[in-house]
C-alpha atoms as a PDB file:
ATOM      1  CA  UNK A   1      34.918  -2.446  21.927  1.00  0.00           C
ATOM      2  CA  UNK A   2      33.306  -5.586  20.139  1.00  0.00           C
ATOM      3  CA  UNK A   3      35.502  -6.269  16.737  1.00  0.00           C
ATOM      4  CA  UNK A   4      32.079  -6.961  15.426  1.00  0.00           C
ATOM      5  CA  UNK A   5      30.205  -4.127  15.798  1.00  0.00           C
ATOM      6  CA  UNK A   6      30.013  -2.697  12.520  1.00  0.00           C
ATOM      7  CA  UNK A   7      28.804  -5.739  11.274  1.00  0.00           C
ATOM      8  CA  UNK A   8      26.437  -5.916  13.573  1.00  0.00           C
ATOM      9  CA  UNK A   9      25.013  -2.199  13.365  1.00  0.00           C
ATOM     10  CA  UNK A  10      24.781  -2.787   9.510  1.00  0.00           C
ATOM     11  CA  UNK A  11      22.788  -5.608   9.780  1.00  0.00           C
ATOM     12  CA  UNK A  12      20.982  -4.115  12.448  1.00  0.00           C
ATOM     13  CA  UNK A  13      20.121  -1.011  10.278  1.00  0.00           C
ATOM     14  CA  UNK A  14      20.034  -2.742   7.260  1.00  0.00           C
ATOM     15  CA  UNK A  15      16.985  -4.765   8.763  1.00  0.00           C
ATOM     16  CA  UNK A  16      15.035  -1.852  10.716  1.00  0.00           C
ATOM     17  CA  UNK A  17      14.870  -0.762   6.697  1.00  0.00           C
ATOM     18  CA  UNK A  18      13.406  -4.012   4.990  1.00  0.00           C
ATOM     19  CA  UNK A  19      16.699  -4.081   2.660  1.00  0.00           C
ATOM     20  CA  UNK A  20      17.779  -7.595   1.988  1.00  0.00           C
ATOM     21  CA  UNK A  21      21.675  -7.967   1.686  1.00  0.00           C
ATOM     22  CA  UNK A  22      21.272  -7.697  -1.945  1.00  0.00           C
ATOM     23  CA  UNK A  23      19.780  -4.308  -1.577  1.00  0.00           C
ATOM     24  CA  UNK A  24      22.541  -3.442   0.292  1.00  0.00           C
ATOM     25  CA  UNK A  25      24.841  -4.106  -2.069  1.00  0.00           C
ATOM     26  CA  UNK A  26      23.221  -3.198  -4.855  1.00  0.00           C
ATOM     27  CA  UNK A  27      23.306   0.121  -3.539  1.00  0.00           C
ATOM     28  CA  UNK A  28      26.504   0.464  -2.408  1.00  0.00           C
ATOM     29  CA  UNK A  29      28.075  -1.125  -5.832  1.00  0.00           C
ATOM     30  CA  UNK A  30      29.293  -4.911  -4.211  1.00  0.00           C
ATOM     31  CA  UNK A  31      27.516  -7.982  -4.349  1.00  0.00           C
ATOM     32  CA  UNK A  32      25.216  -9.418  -1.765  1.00  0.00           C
ATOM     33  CA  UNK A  33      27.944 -12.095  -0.354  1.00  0.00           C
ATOM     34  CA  UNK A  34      30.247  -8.920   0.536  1.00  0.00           C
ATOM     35  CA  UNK A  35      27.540  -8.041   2.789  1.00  0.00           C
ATOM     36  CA  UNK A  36      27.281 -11.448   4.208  1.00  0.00           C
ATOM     37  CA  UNK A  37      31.077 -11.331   4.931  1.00  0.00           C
ATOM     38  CA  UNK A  38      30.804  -8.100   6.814  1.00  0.00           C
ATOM     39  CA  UNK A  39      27.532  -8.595   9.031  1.00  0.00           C
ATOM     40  CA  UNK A  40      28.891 -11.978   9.911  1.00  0.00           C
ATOM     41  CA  UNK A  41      32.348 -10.426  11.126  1.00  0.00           C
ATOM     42  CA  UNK A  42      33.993  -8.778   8.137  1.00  0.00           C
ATOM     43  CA  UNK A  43      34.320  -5.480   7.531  1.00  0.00           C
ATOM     44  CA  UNK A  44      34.182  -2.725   4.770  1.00  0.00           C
ATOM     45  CA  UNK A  45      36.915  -0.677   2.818  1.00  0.00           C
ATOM     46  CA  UNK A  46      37.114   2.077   4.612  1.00  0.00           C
ATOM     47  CA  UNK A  47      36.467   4.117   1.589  1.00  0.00           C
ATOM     48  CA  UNK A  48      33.001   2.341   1.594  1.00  0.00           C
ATOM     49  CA  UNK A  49      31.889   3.457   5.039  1.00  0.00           C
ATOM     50  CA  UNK A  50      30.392   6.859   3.364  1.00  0.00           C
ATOM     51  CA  UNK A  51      28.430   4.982   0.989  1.00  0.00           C
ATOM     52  CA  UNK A  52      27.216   2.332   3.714  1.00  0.00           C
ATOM     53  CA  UNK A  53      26.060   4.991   5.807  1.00  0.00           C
ATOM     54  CA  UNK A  54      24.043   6.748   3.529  1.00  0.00           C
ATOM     55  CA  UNK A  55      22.170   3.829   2.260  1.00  0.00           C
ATOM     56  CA  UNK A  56      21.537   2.765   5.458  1.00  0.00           C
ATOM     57  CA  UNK A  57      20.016   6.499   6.626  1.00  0.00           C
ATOM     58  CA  UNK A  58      22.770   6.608   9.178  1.00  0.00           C
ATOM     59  CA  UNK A  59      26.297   8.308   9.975  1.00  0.00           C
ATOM     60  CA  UNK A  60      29.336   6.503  10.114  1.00  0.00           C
ATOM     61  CA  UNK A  61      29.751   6.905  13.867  1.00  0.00           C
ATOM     62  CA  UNK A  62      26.633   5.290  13.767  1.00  0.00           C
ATOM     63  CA  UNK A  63      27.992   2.436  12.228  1.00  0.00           C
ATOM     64  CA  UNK A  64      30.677   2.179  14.865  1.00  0.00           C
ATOM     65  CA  UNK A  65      28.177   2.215  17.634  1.00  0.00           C
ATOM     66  CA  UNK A  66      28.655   5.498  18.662  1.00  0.00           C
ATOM     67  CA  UNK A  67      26.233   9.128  19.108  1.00  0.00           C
ATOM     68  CA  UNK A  68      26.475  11.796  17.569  1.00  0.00           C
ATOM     69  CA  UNK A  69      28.134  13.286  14.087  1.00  0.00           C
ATOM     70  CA  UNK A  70      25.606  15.185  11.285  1.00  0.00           C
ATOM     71  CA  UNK A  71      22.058  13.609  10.519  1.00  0.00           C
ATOM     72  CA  UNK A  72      21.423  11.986   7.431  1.00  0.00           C
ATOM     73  CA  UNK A  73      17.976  13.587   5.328  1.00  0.00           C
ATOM     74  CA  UNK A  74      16.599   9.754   5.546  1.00  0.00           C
ATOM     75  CA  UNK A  75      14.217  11.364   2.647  1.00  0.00           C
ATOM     76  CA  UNK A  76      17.130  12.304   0.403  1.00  0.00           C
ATOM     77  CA  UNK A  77      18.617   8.415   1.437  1.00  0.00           C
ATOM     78  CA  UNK A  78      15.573   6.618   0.254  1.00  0.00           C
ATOM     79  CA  UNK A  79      14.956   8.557  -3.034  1.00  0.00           C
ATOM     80  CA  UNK A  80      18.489   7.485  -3.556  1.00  0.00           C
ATOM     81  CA  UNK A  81      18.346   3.673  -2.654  1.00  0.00           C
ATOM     82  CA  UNK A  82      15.206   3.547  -4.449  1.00  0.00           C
ATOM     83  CA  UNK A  83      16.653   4.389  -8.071  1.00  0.00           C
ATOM     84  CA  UNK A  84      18.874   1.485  -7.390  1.00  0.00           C
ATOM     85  CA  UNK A  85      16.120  -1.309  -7.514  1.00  0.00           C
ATOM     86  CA  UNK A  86      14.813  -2.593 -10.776  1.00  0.00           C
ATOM     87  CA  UNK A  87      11.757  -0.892 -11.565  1.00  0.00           C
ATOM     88  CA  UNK A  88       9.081  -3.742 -10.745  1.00  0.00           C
ATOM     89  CA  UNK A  89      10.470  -4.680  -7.037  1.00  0.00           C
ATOM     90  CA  UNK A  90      10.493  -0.989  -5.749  1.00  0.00           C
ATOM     91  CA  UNK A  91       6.609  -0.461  -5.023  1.00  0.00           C
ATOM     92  CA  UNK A  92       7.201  -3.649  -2.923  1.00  0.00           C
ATOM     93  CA  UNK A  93      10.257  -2.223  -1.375  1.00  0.00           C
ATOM     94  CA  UNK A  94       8.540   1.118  -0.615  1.00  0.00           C
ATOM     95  CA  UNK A  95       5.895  -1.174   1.148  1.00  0.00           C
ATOM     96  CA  UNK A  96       8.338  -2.907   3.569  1.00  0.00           C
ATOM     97  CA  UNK A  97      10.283   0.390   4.041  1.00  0.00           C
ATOM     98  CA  UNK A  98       7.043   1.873   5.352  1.00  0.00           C
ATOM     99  CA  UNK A  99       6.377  -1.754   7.426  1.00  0.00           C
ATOM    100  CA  UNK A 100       9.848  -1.206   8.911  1.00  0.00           C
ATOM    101  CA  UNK A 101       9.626   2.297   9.973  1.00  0.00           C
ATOM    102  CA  UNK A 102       6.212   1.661  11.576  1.00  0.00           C
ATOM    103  CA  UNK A 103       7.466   0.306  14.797  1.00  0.00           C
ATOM    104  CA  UNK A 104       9.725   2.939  15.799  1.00  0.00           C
ATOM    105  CA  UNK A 105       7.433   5.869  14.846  1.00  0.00           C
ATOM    106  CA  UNK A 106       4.883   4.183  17.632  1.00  0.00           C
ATOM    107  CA  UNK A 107       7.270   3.246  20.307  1.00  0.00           C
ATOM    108  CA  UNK A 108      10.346   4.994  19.370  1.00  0.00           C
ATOM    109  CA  UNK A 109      12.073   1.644  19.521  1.00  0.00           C
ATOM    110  CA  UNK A 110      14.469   0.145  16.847  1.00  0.00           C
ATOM    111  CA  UNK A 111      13.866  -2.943  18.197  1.00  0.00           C
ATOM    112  CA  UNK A 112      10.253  -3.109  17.608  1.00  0.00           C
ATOM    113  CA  UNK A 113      10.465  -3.456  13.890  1.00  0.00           C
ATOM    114  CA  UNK A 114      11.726  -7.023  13.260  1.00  0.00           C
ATOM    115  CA  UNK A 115       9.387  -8.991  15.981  1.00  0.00           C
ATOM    116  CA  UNK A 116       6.267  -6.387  15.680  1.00  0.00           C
ATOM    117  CA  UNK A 117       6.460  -5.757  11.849  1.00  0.00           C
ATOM    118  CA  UNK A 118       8.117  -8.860  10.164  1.00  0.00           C
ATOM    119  CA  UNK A 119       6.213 -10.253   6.877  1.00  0.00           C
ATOM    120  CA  UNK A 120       4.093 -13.464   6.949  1.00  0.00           C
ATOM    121  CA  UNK A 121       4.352 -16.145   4.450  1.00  0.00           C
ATOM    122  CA  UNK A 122       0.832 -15.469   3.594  1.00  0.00           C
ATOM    123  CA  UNK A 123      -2.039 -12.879   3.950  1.00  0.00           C
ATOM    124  CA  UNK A 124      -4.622 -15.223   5.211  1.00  0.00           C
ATOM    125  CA  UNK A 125      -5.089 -17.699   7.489  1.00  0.00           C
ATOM    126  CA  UNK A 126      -7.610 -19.976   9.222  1.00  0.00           C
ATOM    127  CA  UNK A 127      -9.837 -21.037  11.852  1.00  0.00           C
ATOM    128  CA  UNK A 128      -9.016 -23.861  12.894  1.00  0.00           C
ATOM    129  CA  UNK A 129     -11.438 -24.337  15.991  1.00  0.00           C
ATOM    130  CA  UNK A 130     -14.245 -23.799  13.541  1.00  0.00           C
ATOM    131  CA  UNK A 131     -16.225 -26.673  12.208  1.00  0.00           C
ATOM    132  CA  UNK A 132     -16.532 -24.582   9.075  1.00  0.00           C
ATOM    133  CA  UNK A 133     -13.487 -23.669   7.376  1.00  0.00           C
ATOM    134  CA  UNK A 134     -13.072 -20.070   7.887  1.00  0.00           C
ATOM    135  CA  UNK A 135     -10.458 -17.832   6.518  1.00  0.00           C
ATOM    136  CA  UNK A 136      -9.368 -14.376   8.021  1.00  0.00           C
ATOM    137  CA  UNK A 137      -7.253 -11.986   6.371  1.00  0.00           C
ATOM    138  CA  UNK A 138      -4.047 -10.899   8.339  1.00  0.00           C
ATOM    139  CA  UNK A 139      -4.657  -7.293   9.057  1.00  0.00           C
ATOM    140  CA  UNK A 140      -2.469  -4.817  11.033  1.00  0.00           C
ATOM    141  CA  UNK A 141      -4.400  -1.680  12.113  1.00  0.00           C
ATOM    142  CA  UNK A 142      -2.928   1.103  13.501  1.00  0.00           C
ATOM    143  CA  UNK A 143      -4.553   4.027  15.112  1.00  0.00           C
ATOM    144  CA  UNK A 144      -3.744   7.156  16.888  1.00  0.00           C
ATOM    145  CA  UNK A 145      -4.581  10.894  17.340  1.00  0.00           C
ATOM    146  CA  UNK A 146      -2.178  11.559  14.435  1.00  0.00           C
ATOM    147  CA  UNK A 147      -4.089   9.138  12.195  1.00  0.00           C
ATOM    148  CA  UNK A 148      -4.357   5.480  10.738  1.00  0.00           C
ATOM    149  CA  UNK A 149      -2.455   2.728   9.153  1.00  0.00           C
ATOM    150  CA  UNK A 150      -3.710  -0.136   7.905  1.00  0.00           C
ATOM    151  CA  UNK A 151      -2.103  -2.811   5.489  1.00  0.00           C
ATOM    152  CA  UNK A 152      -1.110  -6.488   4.993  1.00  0.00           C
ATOM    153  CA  UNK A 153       2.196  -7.877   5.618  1.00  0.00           C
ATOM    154  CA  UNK A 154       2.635 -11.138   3.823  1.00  0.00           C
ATOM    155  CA  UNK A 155       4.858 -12.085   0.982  1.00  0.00           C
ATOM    156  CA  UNK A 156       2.183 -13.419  -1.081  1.00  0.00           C
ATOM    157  CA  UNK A 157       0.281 -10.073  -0.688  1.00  0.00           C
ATOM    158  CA  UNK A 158       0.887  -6.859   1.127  1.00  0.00           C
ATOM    159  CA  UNK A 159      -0.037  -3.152   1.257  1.00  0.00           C
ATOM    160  CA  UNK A 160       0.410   0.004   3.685  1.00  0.00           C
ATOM    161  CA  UNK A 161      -2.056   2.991   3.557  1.00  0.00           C
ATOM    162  CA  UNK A 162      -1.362   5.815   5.747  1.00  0.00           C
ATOM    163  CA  UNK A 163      -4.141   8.409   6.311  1.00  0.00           C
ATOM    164  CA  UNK A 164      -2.642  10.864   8.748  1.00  0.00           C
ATOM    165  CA  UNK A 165      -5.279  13.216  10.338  1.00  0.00           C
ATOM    166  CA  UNK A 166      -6.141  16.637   8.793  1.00  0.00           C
ATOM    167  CA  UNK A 167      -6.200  19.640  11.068  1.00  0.00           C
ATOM    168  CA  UNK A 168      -9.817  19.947  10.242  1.00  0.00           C
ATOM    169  CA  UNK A 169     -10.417  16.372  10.402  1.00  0.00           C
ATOM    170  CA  UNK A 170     -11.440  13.854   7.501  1.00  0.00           C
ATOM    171  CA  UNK A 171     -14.897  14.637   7.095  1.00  0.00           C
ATOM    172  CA  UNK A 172     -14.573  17.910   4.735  1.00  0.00           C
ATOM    173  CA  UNK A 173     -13.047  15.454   2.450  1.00  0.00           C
ATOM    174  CA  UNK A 174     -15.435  12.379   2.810  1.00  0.00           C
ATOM    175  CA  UNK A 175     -17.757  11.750  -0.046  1.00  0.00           C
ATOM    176  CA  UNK A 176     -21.726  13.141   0.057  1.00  0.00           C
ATOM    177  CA  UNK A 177     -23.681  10.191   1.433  1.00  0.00           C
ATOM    178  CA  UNK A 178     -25.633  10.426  -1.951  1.00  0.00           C
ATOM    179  CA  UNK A 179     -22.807   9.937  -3.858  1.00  0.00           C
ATOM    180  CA  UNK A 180     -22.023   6.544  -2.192  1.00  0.00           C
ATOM    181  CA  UNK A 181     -25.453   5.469  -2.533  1.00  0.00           C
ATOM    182  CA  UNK A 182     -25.669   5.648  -6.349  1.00  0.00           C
ATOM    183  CA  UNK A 183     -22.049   4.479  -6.818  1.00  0.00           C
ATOM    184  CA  UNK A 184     -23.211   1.394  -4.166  1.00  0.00           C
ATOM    185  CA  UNK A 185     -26.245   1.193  -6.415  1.00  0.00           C
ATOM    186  CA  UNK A 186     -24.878   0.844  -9.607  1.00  0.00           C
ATOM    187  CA  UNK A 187     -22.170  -1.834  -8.330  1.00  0.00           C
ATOM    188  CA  UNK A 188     -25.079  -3.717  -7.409  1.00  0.00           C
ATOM    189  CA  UNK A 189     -27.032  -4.254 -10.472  1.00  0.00           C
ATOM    190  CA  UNK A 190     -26.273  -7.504 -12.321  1.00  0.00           C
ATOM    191  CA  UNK A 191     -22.840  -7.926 -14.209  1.00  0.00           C
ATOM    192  CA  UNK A 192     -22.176  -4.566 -13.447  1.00  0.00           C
ATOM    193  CA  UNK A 193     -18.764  -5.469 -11.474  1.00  0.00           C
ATOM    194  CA  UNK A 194     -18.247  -8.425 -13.920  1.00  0.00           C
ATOM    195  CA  UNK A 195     -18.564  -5.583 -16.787  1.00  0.00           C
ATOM    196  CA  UNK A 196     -15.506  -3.893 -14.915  1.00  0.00           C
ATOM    197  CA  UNK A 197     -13.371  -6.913 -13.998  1.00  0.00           C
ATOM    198  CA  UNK A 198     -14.086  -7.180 -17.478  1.00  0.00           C
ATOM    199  CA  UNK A 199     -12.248  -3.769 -18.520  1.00  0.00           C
ATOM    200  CA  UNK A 200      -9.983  -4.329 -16.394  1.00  0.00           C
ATOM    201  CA  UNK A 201      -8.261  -7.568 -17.856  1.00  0.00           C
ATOM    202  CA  UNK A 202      -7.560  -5.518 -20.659  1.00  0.00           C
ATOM    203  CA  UNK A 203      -3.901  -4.295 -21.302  1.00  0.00           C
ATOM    204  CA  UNK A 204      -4.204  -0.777 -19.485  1.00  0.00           C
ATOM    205  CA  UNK A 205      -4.010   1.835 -22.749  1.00  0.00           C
ATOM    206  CA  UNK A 206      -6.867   3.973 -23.929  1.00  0.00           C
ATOM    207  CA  UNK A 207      -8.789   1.082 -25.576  1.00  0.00           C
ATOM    208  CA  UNK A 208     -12.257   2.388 -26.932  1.00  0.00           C
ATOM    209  CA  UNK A 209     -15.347  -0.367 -26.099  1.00  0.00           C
ATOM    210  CA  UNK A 210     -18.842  -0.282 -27.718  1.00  0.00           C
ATOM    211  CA  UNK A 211     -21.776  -1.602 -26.144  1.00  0.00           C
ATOM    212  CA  UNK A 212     -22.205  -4.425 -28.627  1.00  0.00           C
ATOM    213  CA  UNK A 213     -18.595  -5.311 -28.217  1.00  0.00           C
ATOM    214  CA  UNK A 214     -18.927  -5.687 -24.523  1.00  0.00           C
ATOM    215  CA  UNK A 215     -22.040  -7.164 -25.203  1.00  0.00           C
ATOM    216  CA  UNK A 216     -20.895 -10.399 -26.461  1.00  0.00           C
ATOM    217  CA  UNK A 217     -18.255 -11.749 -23.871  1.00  0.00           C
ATOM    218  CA  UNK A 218     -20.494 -10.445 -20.878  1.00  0.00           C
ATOM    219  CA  UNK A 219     -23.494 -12.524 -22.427  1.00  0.00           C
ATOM    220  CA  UNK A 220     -26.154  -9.541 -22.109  1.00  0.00           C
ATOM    221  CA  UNK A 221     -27.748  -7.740 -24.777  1.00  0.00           C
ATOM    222  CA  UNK A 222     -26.636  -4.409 -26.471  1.00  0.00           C
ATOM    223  CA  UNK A 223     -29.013  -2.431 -24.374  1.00  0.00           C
ATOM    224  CA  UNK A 224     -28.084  -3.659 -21.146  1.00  0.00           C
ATOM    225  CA  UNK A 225     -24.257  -3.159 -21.681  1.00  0.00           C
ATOM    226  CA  UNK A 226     -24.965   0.005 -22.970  1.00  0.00           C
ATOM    227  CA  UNK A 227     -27.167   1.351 -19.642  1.00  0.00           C
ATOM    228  CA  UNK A 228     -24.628  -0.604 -17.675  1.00  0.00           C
ATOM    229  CA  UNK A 229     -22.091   1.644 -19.089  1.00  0.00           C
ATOM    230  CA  UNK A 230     -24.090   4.906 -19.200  1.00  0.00           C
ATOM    231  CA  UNK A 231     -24.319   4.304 -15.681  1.00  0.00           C
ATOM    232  CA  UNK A 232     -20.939   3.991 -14.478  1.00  0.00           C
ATOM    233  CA  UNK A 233     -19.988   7.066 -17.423  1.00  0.00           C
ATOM    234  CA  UNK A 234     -22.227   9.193 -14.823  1.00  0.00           C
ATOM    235  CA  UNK A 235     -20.093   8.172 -11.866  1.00  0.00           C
ATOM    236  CA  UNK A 236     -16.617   8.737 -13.979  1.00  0.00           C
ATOM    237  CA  UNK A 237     -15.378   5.526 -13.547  1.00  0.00           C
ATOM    238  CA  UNK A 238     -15.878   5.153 -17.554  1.00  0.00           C
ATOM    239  CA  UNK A 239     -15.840   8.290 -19.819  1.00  0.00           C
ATOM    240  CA  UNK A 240     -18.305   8.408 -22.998  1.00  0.00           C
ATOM    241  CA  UNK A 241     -17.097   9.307 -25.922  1.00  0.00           C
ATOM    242  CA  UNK A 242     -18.457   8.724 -29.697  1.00  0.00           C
ATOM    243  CA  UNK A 243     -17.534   6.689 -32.666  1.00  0.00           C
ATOM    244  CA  UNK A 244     -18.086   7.280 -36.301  1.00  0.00           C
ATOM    245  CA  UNK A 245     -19.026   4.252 -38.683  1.00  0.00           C
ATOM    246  CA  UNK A 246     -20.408   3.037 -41.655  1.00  0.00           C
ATOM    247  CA  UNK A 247     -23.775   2.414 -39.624  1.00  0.00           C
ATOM    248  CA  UNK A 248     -23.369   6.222 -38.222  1.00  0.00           C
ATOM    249  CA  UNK A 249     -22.484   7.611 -34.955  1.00  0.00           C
ATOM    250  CA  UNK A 250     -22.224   5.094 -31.968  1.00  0.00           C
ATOM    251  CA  UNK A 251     -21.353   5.550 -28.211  1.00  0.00           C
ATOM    252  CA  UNK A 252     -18.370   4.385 -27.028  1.00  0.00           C
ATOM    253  CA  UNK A 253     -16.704   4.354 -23.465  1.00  0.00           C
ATOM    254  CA  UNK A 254     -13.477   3.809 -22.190  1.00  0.00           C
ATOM    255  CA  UNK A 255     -12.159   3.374 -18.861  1.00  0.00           C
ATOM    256  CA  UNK A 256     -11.410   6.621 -16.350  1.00  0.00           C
ATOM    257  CA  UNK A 257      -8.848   5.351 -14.399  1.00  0.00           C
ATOM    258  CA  UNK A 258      -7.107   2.551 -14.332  1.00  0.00           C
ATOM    259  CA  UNK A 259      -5.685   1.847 -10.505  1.00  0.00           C
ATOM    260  CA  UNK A 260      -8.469   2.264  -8.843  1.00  0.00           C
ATOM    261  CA  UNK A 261     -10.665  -1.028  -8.938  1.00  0.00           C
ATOM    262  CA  UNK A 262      -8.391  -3.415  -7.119  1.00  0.00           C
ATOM    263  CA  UNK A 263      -7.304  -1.151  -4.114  1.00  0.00           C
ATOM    264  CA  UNK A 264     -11.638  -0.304  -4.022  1.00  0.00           C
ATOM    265  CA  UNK A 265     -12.227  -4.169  -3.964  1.00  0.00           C
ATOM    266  CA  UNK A 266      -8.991  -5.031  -1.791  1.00  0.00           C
ATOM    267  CA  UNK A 267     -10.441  -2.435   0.766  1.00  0.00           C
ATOM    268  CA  UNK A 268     -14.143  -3.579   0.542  1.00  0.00           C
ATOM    269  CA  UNK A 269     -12.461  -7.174   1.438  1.00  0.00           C
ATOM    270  CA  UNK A 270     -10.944  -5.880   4.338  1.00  0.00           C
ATOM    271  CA  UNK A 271     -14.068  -4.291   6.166  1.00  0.00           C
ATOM    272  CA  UNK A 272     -15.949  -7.100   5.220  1.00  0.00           C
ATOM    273  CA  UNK A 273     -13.559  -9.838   6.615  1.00  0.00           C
ATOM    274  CA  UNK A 274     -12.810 -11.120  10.506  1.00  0.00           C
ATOM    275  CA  UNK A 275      -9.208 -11.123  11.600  1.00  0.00           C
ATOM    276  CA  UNK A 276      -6.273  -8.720  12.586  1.00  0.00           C
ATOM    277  CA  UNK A 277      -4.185  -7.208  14.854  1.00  0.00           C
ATOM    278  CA  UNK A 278      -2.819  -4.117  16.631  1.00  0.00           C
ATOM    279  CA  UNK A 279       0.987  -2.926  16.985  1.00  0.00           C
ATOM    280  CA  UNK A 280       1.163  -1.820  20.729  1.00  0.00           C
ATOM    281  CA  UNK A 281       1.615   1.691  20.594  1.00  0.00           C
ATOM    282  CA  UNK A 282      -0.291   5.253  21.708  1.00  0.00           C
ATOM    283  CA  UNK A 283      -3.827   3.858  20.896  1.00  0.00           C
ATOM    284  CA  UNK A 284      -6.854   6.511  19.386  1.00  0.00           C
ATOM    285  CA  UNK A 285      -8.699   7.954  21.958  1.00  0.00           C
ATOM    286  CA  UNK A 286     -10.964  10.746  20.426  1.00  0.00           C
ATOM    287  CA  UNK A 287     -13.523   9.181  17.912  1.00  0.00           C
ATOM    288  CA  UNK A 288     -12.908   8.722  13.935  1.00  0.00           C
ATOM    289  CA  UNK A 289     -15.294  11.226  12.702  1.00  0.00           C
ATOM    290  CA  UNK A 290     -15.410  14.867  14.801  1.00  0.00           C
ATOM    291  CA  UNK A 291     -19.489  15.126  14.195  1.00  0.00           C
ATOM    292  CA  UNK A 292     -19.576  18.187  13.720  1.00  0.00           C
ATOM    293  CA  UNK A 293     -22.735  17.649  11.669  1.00  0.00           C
ATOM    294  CA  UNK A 294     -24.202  15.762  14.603  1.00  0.00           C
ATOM    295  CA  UNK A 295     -23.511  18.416  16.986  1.00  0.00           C
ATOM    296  CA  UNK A 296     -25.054  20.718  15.261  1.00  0.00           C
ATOM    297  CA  UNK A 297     -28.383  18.391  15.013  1.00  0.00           C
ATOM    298  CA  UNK A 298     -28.491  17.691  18.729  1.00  0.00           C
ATOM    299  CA  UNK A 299     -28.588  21.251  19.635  1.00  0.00           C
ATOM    300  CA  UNK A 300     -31.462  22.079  17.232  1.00  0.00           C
END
């Protein structure tokens, strides 16, 4: 047997999961060098084998190189390994975990994850045989019969959505057509995203704003804040409530939710910009929507 296999399988695993050596040892209660010393031909305490295992997703014949032995609940794992990351890195960490498992849940091979999947130093890049600087966003798509991934994998900026197919397909849970229009409608009138990015470089509590108050640092009139807002009240993205005050009773609107401007603008970037790639895998066959609308209109 190689006297360096367990190092080896724990950096192997230790990788397919996005954890740094830090991680590692973070969760296992030793420091990050420990980690170094093992994967580059050290070896554990014994009595630390359990605990490497299980924040790795693995058993500890696994570690050894060998089949077999109970199967870890990976789910149980990363609920476990995620408690032990300070609160603002694990979002980021959730991101590469899901990165990291991509490869092997298209080709079933371990191997796939650290060529196929690794991070980029940055999101964009550019055109270079273009006489006009031209920038394309780095994005991986992924589609199947079982449903779609897409995301960003770049340290400066990266995401992972996962939309896995309903039995009954997406559209019963599309928006009405209508409904886009007038939401697509109101984005479009003047300042009315400003207005927005506006509310939304506020600290995120349950701030109150009045049209006059808005008014000022947007540079429109009273009025126009005010139908801007009334407006965007009617799609819920603000909520209307009222204020009493010395001059009487005044409207005043606050914001619905919080989270969902940036992924909505993030997204809109990505169908609107050039760029992107495909992990080799089981590719989509059947189309995107099932028409069953359309279907239904051709045979009438």
């Amino acid at each position: 047997m190689n006297i360096n296999i367990l190092g080896e399988q724990i950096a192997r695993y230790r990788k397919a999961l996005g954890m740094t050596q830090e991680d590692l040892g973070r969760a296992v209660g030793i420091s990050a060098q420990a980690v170094s010393r093992w994967e580059c031909g050290g070896a554990p305490d014994v009595t630390l084998l359990p605990a490497v295992a299980d924040a790795l997703g693995v058993t500890t014949d696994a570690l050894f190189g060998r089949e077999g032995g109970e199967r870890v609940d990976i789910r149980d794992v990363a609920r476990r390994w995620i408690v032990t990351l300070p609160q603002d890195q694990r979002i980021d960490q959730l991101c590469r975990l899901v990165w990291a498992a991509m490869g092997p849940a298209m080709s079933g091979k371990l191997e796939d994850v650290a060529d196929t999947l690794a991070y980029t130093a940055r999101c964009e890049s550019e055109d270079e045989t273009s006489d006009q600087p031209v920038r394309w966003l780095r994005r991986t798509r992924i589609t199947t019969e079982g449903g779609v991934a897409l995301g960003v994998r770049a340290e400066d900026m990266s995401f992972a959505i996962l939309f896995p197919e309903p039995e009954e397909g997406w559209e019963p849970f599309l928006p009405d057509n209508g409904l886009c229009r007038r939401l697509f409608e109101v984005l479009a009138r003047p300042r009315c995203l400003e207005l927005l990015e506006y509310l939304y470089s506020k600290p995120p509590m349950a701030r109150r704003y009045t049209p006059g108050a808005i008014a000022r640092p947007m540079g429109l009139e009273a009025p126009e804040a005010e139908a801007l807002m009334d407006a965007l009240s009617g799609l819920n993205l603000l909520s209307k409530t009222e204020l009493e005050t010395e001059d009487g009773i005044i409207p005043a609107y606050l914001l619905s939710d919080e989270e969902a401007l940036v992924p909505f603008l993030y997204l809109a970037r990505w169908m609107t910009t050039g760029g992107g790639g495909f992990l080799n895998g089981p590719y989509r066959k059947s189309p995107m929507l099932r028409g069953e609308k359309w279907k239904e209109t051709e045979e009438n």
